[in-house]
PDB file of N, CA and C in Angstrom:
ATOM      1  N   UNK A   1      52.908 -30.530 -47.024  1.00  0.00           N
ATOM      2  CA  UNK A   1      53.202 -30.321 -45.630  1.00  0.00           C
ATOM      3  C   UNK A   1      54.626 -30.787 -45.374  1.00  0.00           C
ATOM      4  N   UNK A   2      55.505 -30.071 -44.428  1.00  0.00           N
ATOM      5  CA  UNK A   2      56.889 -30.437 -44.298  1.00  0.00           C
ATOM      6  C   UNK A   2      56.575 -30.725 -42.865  1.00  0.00           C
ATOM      7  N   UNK A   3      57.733 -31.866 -42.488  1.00  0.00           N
ATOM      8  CA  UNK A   3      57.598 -32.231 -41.269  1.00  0.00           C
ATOM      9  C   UNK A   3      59.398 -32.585 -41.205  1.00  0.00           C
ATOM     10  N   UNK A   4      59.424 -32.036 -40.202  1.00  0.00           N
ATOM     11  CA  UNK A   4      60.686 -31.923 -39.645  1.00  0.00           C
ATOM     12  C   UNK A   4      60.972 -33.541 -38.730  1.00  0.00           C
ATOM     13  N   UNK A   5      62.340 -33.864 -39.212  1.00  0.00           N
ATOM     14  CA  UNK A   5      62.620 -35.368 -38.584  1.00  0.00           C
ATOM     15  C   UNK A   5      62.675 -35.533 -36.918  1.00  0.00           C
ATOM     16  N   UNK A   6      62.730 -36.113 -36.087  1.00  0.00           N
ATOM     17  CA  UNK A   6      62.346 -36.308 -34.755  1.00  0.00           C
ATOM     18  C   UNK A   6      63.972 -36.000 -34.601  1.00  0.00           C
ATOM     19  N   UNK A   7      65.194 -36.147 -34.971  1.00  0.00           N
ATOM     20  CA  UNK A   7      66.276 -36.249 -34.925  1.00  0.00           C
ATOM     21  C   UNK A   7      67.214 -34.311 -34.983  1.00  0.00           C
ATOM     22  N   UNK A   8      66.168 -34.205 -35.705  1.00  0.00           N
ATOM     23  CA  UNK A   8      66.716 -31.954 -35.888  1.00  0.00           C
ATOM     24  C   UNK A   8      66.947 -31.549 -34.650  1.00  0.00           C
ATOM     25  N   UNK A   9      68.731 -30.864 -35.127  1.00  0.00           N
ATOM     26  CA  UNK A   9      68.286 -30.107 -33.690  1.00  0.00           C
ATOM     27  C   UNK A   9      68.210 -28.718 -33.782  1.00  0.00           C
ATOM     28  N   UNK A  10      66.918 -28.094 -34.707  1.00  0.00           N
ATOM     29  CA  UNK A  10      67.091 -27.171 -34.941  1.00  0.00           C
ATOM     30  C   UNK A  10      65.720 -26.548 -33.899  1.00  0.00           C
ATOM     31  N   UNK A  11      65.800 -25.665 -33.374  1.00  0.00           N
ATOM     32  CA  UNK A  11      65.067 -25.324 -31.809  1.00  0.00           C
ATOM     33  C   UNK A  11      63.861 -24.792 -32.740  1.00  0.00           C
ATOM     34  N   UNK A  12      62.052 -25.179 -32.354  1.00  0.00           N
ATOM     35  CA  UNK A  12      61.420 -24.856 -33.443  1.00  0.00           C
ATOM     36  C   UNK A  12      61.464 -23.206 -33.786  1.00  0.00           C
ATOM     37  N   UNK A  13      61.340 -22.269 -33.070  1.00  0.00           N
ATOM     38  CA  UNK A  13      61.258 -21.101 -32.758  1.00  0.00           C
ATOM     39  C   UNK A  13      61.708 -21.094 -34.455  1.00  0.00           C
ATOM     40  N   UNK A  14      63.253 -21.420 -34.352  1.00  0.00           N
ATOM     41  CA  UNK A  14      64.047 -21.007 -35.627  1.00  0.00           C
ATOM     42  C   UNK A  14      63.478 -21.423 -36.947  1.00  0.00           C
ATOM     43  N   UNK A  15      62.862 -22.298 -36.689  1.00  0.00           N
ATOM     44  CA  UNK A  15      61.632 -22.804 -37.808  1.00  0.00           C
ATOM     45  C   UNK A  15      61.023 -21.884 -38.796  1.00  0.00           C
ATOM     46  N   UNK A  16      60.330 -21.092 -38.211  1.00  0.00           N
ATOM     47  CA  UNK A  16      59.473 -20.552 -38.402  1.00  0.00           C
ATOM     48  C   UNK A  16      59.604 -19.150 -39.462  1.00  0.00           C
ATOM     49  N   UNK A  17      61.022 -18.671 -38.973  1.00  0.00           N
ATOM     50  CA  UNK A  17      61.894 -17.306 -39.532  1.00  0.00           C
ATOM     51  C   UNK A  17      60.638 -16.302 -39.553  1.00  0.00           C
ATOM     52  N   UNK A  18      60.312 -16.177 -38.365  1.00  0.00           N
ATOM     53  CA  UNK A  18      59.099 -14.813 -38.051  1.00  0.00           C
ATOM     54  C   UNK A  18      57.390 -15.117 -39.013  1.00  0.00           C
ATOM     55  N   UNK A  19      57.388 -16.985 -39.136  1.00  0.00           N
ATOM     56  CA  UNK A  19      56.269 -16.830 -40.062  1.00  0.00           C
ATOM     57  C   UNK A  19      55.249 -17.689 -39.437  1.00  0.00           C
ATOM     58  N   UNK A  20      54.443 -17.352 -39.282  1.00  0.00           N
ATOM     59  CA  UNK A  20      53.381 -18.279 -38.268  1.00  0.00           C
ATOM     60  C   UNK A  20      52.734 -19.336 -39.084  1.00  0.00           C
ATOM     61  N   UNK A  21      52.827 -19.483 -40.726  1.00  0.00           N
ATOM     62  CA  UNK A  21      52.151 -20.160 -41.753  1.00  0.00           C
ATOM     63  C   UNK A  21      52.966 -21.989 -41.559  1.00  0.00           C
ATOM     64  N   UNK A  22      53.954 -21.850 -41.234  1.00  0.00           N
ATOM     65  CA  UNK A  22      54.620 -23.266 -41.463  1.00  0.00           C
ATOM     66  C   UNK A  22      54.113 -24.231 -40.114  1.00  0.00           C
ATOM     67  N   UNK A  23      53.957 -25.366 -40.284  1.00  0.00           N
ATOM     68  CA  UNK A  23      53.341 -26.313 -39.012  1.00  0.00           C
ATOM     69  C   UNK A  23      54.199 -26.662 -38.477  1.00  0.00           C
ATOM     70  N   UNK A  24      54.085 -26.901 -37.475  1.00  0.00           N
ATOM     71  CA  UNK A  24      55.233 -27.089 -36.053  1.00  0.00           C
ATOM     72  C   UNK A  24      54.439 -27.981 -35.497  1.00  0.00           C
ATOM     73  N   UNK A  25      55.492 -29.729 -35.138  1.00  0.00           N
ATOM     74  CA  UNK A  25      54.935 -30.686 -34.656  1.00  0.00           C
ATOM     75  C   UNK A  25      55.305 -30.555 -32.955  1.00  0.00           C
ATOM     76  N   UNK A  26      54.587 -30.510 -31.876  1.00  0.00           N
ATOM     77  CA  UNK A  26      55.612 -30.377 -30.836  1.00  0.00           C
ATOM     78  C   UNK A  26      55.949 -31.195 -30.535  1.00  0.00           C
ATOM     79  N   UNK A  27      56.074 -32.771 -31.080  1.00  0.00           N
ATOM     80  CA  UNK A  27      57.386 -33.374 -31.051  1.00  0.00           C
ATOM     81  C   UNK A  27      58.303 -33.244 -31.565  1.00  0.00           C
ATOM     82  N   UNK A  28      58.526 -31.989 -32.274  1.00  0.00           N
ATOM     83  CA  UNK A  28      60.039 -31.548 -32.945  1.00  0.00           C
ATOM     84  C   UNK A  28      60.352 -30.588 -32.125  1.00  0.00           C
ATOM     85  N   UNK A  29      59.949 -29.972 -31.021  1.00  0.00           N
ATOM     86  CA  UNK A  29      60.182 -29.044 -30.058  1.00  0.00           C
ATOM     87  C   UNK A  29      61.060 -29.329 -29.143  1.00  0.00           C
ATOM     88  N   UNK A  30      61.919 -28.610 -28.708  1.00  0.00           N
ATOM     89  CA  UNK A  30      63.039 -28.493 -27.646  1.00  0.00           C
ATOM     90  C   UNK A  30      62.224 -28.302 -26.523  1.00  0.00           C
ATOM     91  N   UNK A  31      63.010 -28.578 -25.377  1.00  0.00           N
ATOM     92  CA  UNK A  31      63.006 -27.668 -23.868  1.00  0.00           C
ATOM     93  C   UNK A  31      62.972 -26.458 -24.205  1.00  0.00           C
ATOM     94  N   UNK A  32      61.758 -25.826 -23.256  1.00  0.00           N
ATOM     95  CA  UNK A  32      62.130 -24.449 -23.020  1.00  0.00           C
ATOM     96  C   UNK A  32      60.761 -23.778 -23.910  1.00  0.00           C
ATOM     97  N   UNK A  33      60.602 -24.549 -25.090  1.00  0.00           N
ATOM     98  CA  UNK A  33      59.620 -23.791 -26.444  1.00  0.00           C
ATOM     99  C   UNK A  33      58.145 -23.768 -25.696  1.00  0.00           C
ATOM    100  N   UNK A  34      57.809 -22.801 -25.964  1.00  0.00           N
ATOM    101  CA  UNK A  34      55.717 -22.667 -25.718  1.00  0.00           C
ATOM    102  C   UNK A  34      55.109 -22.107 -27.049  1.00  0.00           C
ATOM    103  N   UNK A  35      54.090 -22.583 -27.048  1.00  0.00           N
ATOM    104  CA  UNK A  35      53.514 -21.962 -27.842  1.00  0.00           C
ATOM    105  C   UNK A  35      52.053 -22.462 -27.881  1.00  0.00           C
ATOM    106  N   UNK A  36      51.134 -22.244 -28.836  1.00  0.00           N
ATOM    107  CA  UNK A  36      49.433 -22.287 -28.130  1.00  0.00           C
ATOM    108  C   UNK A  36      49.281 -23.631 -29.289  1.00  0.00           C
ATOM    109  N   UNK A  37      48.447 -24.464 -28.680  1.00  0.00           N
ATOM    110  CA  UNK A  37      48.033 -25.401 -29.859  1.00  0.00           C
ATOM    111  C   UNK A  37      46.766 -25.170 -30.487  1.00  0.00           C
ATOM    112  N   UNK A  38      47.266 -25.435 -32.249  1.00  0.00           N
ATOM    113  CA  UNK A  38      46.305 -25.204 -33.644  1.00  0.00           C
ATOM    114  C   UNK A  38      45.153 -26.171 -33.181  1.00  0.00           C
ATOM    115  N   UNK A  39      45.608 -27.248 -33.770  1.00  0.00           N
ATOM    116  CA  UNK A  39      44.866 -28.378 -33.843  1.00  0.00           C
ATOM    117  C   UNK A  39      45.523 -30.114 -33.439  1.00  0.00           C
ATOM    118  N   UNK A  40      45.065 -30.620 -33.946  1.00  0.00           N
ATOM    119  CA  UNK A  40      45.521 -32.188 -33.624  1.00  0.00           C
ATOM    120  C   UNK A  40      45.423 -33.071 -35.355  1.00  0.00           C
ATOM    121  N   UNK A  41      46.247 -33.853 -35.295  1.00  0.00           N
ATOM    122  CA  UNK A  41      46.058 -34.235 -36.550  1.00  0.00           C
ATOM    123  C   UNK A  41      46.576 -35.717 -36.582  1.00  0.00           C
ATOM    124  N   UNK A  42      46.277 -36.614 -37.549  1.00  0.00           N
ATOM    125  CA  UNK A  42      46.428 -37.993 -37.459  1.00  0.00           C
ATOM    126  C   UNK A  42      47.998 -38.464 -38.463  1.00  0.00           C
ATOM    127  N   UNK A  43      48.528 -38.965 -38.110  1.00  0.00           N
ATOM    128  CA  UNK A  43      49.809 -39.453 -38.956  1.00  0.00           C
ATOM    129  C   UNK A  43      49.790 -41.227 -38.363  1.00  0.00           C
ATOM    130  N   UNK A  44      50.806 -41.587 -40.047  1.00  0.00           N
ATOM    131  CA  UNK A  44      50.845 -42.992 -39.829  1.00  0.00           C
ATOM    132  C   UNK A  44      51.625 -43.644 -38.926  1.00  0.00           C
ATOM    133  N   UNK A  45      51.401 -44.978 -38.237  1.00  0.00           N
ATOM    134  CA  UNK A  45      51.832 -45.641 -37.222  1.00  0.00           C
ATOM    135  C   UNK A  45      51.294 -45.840 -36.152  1.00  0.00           C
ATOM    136  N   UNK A  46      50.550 -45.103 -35.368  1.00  0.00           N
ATOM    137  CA  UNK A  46      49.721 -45.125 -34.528  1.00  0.00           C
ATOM    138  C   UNK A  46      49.166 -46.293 -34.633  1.00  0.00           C
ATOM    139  N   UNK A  47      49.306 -47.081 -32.931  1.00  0.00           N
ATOM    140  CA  UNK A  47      48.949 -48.443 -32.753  1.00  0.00           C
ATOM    141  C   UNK A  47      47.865 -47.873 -31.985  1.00  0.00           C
ATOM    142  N   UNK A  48      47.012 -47.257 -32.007  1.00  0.00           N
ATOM    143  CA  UNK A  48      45.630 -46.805 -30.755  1.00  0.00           C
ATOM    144  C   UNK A  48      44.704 -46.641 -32.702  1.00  0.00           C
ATOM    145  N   UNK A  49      43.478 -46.553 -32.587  1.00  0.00           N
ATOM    146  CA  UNK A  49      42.502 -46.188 -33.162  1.00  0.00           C
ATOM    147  C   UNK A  49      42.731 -44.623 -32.964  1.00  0.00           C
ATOM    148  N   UNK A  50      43.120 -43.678 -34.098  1.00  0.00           N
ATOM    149  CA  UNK A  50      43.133 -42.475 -34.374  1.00  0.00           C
ATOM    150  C   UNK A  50      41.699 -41.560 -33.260  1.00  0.00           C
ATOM    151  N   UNK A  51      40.469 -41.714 -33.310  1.00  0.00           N
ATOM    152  CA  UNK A  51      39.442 -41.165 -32.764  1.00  0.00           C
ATOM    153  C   UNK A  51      39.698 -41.217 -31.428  1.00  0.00           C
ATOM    154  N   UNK A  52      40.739 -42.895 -30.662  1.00  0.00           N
ATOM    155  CA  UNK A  52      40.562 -42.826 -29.504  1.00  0.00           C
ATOM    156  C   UNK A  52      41.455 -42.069 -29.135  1.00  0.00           C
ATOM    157  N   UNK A  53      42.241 -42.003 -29.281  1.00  0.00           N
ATOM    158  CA  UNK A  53      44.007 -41.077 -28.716  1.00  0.00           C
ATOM    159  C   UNK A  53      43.399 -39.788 -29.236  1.00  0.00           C
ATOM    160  N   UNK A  54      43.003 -39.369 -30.222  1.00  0.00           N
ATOM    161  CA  UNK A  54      42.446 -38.303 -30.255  1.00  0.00           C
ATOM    162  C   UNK A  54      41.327 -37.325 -29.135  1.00  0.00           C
ATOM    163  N   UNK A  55      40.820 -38.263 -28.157  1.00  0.00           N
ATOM    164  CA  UNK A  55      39.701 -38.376 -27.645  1.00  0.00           C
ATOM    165  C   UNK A  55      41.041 -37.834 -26.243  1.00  0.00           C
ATOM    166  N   UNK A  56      41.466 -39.270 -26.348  1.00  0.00           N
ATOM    167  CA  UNK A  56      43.074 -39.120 -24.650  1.00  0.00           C
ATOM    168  C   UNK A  56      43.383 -37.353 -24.586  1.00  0.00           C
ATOM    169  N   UNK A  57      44.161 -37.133 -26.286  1.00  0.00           N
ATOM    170  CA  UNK A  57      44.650 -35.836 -25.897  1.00  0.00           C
ATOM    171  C   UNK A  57      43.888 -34.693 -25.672  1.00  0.00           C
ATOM    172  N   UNK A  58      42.568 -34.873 -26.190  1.00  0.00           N
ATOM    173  CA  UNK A  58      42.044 -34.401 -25.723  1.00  0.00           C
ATOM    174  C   UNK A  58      41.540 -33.853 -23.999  1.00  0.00           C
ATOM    175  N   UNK A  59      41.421 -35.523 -23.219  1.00  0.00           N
ATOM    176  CA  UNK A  59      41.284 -35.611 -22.278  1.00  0.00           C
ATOM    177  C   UNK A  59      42.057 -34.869 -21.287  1.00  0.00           C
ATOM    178  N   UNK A  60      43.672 -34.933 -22.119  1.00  0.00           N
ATOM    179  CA  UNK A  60      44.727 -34.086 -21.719  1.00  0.00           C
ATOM    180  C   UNK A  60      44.723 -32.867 -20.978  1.00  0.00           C
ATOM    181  N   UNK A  61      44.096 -32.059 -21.998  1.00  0.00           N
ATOM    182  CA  UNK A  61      43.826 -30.467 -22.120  1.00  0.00           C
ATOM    183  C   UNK A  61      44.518 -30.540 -23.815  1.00  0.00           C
ATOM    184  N   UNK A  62      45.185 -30.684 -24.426  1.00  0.00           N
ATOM    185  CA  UNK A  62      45.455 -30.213 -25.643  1.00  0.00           C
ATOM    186  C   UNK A  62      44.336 -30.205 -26.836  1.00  0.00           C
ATOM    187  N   UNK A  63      43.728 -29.100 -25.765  1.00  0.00           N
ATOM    188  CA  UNK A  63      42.538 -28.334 -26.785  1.00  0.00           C
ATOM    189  C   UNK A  63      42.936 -27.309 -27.454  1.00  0.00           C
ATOM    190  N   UNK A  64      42.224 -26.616 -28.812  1.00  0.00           N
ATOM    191  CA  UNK A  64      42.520 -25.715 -29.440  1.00  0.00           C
ATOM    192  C   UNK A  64      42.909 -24.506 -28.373  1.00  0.00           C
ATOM    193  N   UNK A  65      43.739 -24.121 -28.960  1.00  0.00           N
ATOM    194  CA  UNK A  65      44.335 -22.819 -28.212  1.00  0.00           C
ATOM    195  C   UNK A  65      44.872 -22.655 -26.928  1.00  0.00           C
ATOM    196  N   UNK A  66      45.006 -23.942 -26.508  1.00  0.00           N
ATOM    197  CA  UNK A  66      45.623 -24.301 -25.054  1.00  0.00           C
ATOM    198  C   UNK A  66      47.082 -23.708 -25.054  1.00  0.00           C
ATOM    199  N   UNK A  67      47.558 -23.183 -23.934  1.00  0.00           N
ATOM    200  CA  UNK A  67      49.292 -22.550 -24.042  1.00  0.00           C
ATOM    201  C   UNK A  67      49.762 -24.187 -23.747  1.00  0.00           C
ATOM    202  N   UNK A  68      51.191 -23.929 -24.575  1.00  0.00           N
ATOM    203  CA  UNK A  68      51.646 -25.368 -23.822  1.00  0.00           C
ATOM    204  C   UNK A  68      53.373 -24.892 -23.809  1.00  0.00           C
ATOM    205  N   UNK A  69      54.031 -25.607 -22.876  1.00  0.00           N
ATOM    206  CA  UNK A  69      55.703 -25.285 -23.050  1.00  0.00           C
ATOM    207  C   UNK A  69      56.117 -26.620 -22.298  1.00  0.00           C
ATOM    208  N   UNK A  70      57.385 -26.774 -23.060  1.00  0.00           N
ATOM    209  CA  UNK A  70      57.945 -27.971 -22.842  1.00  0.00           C
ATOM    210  C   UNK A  70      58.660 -27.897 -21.525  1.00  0.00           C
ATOM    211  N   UNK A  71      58.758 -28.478 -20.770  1.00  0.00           N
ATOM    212  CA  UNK A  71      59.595 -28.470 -19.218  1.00  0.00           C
ATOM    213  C   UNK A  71      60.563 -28.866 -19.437  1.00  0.00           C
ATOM    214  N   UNK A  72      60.619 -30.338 -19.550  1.00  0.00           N
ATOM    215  CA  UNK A  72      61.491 -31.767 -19.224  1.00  0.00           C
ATOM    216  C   UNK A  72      61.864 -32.440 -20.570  1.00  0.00           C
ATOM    217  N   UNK A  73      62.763 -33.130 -20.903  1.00  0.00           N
ATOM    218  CA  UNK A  73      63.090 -33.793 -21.773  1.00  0.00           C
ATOM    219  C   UNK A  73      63.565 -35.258 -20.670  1.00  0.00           C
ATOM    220  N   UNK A  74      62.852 -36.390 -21.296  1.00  0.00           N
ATOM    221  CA  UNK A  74      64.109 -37.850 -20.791  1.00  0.00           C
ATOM    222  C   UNK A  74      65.695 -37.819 -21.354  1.00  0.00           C
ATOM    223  N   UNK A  75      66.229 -38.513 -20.506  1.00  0.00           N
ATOM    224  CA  UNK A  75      67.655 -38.936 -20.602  1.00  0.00           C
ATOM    225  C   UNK A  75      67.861 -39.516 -22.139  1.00  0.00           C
ATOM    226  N   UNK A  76      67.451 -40.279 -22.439  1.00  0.00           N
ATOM    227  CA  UNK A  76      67.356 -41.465 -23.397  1.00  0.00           C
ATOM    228  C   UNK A  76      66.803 -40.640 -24.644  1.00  0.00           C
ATOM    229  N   UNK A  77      67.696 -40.165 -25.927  1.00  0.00           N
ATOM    230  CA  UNK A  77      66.848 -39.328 -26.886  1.00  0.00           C
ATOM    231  C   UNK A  77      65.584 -38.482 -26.904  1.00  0.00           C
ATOM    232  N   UNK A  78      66.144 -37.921 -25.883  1.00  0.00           N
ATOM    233  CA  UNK A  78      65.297 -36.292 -24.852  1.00  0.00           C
ATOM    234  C   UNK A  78      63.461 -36.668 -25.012  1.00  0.00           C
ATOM    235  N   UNK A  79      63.136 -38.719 -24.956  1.00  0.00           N
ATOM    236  CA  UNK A  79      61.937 -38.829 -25.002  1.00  0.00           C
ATOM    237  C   UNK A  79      61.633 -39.742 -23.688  1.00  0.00           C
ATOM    238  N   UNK A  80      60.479 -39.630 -22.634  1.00  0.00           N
ATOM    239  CA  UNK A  80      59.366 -38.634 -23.626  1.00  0.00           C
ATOM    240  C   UNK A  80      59.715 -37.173 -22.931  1.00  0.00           C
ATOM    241  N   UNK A  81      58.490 -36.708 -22.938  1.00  0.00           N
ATOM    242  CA  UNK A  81      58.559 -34.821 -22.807  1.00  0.00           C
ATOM    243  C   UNK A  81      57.807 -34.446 -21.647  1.00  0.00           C
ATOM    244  N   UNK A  82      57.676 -33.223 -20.672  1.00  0.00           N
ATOM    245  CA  UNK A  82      56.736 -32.849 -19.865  1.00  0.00           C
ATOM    246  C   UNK A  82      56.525 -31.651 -20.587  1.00  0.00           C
ATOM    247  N   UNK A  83      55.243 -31.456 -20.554  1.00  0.00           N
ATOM    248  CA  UNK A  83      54.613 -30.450 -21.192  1.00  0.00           C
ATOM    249  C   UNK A  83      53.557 -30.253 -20.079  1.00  0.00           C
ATOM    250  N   UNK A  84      53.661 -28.300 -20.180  1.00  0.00           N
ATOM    251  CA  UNK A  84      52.657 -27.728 -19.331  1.00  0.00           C
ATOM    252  C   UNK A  84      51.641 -27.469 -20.300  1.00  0.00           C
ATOM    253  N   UNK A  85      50.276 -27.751 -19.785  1.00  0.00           N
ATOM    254  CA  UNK A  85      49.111 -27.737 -20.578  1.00  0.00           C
ATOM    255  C   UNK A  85      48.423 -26.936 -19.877  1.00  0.00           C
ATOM    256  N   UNK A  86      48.544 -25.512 -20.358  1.00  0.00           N
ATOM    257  CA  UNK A  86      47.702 -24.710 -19.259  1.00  0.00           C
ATOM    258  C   UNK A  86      48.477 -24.655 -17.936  1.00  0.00           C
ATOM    259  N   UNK A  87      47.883 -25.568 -16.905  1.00  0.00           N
ATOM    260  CA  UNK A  87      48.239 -25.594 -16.061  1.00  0.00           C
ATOM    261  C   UNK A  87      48.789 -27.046 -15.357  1.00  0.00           C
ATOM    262  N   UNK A  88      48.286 -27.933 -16.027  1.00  0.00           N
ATOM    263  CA  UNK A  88      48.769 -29.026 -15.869  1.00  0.00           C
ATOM    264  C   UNK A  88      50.220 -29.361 -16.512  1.00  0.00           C
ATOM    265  N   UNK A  89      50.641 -30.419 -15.860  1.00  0.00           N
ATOM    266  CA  UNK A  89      52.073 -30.881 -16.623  1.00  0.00           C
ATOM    267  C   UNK A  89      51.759 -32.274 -17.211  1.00  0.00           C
ATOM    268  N   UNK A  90      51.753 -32.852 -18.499  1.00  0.00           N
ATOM    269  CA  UNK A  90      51.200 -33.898 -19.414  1.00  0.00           C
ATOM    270  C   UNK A  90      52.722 -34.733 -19.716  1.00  0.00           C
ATOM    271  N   UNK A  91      52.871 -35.898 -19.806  1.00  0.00           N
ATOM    272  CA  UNK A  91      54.059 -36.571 -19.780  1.00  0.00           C
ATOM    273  C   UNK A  91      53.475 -37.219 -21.169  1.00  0.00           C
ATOM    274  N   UNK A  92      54.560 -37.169 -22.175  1.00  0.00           N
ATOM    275  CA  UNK A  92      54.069 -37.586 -23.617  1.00  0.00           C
ATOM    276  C   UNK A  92      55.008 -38.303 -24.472  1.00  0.00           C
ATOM    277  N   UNK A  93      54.341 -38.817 -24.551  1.00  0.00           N
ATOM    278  CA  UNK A  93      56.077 -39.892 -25.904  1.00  0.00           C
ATOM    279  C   UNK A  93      56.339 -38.443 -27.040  1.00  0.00           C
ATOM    280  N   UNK A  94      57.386 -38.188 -27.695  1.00  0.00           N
ATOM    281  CA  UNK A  94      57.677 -37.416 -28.657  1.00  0.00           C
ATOM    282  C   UNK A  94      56.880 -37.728 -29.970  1.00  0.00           C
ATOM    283  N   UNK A  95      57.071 -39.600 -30.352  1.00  0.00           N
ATOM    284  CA  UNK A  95      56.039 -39.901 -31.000  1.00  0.00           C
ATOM    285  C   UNK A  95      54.662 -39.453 -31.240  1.00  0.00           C
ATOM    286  N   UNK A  96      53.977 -39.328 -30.113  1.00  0.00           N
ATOM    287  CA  UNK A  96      52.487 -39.204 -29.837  1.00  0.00           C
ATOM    288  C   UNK A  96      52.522 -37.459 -30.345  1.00  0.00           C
ATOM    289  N   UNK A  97      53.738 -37.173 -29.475  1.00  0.00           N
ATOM    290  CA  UNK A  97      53.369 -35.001 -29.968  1.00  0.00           C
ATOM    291  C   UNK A  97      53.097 -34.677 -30.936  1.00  0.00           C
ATOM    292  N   UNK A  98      54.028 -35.489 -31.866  1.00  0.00           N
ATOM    293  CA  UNK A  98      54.121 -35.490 -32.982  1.00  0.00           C
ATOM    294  C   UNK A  98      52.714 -35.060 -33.687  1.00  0.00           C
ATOM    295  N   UNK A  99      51.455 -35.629 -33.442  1.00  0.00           N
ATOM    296  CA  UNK A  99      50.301 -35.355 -33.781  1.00  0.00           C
ATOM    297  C   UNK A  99      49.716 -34.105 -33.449  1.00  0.00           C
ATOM    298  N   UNK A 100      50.154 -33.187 -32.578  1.00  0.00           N
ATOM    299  CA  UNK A 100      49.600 -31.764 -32.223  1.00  0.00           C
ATOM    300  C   UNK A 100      51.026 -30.998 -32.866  1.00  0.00           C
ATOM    301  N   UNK A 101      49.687 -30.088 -33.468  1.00  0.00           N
ATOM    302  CA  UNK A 101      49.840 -29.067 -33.989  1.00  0.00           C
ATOM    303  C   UNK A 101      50.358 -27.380 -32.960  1.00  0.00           C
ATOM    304  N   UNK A 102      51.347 -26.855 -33.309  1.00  0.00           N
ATOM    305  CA  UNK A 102      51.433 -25.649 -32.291  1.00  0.00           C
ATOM    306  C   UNK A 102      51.845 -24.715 -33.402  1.00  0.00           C
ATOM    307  N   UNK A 103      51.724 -23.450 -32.847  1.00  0.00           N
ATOM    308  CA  UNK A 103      52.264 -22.231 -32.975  1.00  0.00           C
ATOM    309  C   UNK A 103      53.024 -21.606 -32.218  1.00  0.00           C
ATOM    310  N   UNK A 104      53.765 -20.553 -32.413  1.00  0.00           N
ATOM    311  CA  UNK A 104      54.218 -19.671 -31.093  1.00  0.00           C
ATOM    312  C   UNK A 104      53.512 -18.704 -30.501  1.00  0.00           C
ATOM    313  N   UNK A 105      53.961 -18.878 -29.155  1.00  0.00           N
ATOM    314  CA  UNK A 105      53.139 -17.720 -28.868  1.00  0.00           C
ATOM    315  C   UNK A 105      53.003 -16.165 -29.581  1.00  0.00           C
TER     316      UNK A 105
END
């Protein structure tokens, strides 16, 4: 699995070069990007119990196949993010995105 550094500023879209097979963290996502979320997945560091934050984003809406697009970036190393979830707008550390999985639309 390749995972792109939190620091790229390569816009994910360009990621991908027309291929839907490569994983896209949407904390490597710019302003502006949508795309539907795969799944959710666990990586190291996480100070929460994996099941429970799993459970949060859930709570979120970042359920399988949910549309999501980035709004907002913070001032401070464009973290955290507003993300439309459906219809809601979800405020997220880049860290935490990091764990959902997206595609493009």
């Amino acid at each position: 699995m390749k995972i792109y550094p939190m620091s790229t500023n390569i816009i994910c879209s360009n990621l991908l070069n027309n291929s839907k097979d490569q994983i896209i963290r949407l904390g490597n996502c710019k302003k502006g990007w949508s795309g539907i979320v795969s799944n959710l997945t666990f990586i190291e560091g996480l100070n929460i119990d994996w099941y429970e934050f799993e459970e949060r984003l859930l709570e979120m809406g970042f359920i399988e196949n949910a549309e999501v697009k980035i709004l907002y970036e913070g001032l401070i190393k464009h973290d955290p993010i507003a993300v439309l979830v459906n219809e809601t707008i979800v405020a997220i550390r880049r860290s935490d995105a990091l764990t959902i999985i997206v595609r493009p639309l």
